[in-house]
N, C-alpha and C. Protein backbone atom coordinates (compact mmCIF):
# COMPACT_ATOMS: atom_id res chain seq x y z
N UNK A 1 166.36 4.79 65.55
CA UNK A 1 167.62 5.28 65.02
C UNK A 1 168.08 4.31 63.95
N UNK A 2 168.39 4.97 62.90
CA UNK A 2 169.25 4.13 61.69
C UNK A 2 170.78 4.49 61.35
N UNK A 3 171.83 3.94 60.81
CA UNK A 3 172.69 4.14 60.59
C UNK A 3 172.79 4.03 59.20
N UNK A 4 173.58 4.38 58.41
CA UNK A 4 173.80 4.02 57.14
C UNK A 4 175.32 3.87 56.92
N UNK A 5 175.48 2.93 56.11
CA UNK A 5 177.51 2.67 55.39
C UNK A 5 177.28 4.05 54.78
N UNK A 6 178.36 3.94 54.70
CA UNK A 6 178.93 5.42 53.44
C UNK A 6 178.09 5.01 52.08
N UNK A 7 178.03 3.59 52.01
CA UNK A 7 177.37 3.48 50.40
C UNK A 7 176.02 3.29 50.36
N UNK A 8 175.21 3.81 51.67
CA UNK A 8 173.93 4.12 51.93
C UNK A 8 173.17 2.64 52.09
N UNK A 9 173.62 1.73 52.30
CA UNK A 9 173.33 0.27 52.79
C UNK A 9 173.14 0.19 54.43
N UNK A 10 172.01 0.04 55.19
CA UNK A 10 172.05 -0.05 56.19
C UNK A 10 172.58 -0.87 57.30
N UNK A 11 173.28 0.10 58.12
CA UNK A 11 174.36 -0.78 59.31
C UNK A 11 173.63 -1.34 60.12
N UNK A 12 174.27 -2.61 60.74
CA UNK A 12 173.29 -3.41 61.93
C UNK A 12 173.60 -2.81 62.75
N UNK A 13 172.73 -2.64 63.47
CA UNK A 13 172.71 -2.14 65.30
C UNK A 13 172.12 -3.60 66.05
N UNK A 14 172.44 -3.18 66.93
CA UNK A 14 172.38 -3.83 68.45
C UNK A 14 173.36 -5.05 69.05
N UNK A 15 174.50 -4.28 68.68
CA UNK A 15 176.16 -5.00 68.79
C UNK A 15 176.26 -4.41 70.30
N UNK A 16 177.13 -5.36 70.65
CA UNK A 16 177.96 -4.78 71.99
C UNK A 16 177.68 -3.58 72.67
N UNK A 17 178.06 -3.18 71.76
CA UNK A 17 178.97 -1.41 72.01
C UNK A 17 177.62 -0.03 71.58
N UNK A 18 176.40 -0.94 71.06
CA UNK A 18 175.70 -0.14 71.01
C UNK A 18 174.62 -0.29 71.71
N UNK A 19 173.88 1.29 71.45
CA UNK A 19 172.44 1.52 72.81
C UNK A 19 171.45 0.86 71.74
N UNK A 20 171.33 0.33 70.95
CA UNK A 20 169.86 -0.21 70.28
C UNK A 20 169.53 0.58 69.49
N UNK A 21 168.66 1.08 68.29
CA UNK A 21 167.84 1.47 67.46
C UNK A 21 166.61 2.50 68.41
N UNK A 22 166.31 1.81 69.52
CA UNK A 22 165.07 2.83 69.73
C UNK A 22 166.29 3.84 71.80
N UNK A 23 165.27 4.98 71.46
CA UNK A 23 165.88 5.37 73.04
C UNK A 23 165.01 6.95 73.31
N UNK A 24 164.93 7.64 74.38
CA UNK A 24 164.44 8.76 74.60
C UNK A 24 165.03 10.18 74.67
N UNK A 25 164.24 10.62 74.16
CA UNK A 25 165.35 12.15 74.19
C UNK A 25 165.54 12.81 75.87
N UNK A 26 166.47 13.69 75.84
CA UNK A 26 166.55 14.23 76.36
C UNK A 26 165.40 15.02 77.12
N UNK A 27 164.67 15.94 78.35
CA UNK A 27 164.22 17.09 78.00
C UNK A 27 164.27 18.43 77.43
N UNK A 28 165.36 18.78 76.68
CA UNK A 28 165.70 19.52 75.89
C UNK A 28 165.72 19.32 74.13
N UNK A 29 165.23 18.04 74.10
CA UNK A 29 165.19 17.46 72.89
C UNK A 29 166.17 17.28 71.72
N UNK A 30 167.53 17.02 72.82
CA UNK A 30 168.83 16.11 72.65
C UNK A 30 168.55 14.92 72.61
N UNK A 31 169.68 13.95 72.17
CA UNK A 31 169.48 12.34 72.18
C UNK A 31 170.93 12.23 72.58
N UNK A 32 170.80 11.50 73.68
CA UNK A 32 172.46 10.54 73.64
C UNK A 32 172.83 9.43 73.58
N UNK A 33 173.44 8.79 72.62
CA UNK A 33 173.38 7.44 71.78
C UNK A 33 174.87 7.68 71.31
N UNK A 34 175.14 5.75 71.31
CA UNK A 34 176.34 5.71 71.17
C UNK A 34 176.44 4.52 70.18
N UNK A 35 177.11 4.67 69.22
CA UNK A 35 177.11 3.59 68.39
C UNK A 35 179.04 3.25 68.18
N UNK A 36 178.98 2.10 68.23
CA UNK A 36 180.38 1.55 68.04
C UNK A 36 180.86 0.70 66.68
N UNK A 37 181.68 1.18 66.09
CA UNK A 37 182.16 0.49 64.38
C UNK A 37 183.24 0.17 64.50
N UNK A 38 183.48 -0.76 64.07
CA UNK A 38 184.19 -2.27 64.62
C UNK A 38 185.57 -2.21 62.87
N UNK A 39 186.62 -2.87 63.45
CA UNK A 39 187.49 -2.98 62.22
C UNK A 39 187.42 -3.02 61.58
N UNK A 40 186.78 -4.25 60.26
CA UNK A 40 186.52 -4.24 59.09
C UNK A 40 185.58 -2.84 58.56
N UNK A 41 184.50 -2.52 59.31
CA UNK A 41 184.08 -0.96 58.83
C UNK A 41 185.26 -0.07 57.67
N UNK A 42 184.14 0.13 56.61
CA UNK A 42 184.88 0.63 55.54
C UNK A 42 185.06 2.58 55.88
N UNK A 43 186.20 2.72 55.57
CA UNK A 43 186.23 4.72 56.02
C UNK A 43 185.26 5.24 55.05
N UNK A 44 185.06 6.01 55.73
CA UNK A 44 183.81 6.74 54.74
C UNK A 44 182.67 7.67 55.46
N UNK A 45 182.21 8.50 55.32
CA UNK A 45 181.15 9.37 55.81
C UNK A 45 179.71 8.12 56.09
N UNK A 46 179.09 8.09 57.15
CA UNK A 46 178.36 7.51 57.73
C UNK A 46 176.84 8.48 58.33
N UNK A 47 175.99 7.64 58.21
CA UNK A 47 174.71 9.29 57.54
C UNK A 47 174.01 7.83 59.41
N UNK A 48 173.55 8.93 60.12
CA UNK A 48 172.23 8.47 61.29
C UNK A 48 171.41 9.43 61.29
N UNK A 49 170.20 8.42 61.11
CA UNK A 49 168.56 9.31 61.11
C UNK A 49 168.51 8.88 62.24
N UNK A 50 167.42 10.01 62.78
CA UNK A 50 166.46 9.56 64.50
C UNK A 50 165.11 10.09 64.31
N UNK A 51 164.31 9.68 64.51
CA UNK A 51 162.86 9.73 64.19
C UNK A 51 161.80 9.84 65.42
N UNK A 52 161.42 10.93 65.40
CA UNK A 52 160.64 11.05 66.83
C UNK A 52 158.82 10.66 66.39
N UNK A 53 158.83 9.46 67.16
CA UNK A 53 157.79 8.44 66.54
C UNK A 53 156.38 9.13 67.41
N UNK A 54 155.90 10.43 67.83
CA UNK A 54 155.02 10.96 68.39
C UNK A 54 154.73 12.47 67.61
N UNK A 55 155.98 12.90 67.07
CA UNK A 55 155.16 14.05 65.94
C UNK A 55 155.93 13.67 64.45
N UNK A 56 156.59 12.28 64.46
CA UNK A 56 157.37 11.80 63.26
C UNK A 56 158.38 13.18 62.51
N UNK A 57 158.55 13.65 63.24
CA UNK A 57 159.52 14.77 62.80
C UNK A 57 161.37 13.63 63.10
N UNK A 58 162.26 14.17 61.94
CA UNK A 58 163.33 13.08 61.97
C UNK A 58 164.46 14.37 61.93
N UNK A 59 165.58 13.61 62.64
CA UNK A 59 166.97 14.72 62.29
C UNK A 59 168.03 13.97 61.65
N UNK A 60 169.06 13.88 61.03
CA UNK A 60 170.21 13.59 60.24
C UNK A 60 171.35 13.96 60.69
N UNK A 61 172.21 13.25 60.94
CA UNK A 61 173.61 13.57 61.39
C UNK A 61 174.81 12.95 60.67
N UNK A 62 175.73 13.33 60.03
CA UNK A 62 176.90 12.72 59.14
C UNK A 62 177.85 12.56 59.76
N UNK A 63 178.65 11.49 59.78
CA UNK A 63 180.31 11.44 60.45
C UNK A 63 181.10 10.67 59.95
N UNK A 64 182.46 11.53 59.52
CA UNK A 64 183.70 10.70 59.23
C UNK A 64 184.06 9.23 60.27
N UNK A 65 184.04 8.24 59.58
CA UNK A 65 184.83 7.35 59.92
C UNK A 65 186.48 7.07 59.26
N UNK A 66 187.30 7.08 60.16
CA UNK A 66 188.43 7.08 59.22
C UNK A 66 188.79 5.41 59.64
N UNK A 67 190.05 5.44 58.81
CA UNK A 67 190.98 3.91 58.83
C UNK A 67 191.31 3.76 60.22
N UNK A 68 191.06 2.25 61.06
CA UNK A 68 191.83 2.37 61.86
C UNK A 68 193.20 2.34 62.19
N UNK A 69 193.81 2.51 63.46
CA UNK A 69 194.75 2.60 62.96
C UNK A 69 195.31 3.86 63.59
């Protein structure tokens, strides 16, 4: 799993609050993963790839981060 800033610079994982970079799907071929962004985090749309490293097929997911606050 990767994260990206809004300005497409890659976010660190494996803070606190998060499950790590690697994890298993579901049997339905869901993922549940939790990633946590911390104060200074700039608002902005935030892009995570997941990459299934046995038929390398990848999915994309976008999410608003707003101001905290």
């Amino acid at each position: 799993m990767n994260v990206a800033y809004p300005d497409g610079k890659p976010y660190p994982l494996g803070g606190a609050g998060d499950r790590g970079t690697q994890g298993e799907a579901n049997g339905d071929g869901s993922l549940n993963t939790r990633w946590q962004c911390y104060g200074p985090d700039p608002e902005g749309t935030y892009t995570m790839t997941v990459r299934d490293e046995a038929t390398g097929k990848t999915a994309t997911a976008r999410f608003y981060v707003d101001k905290p606050g």
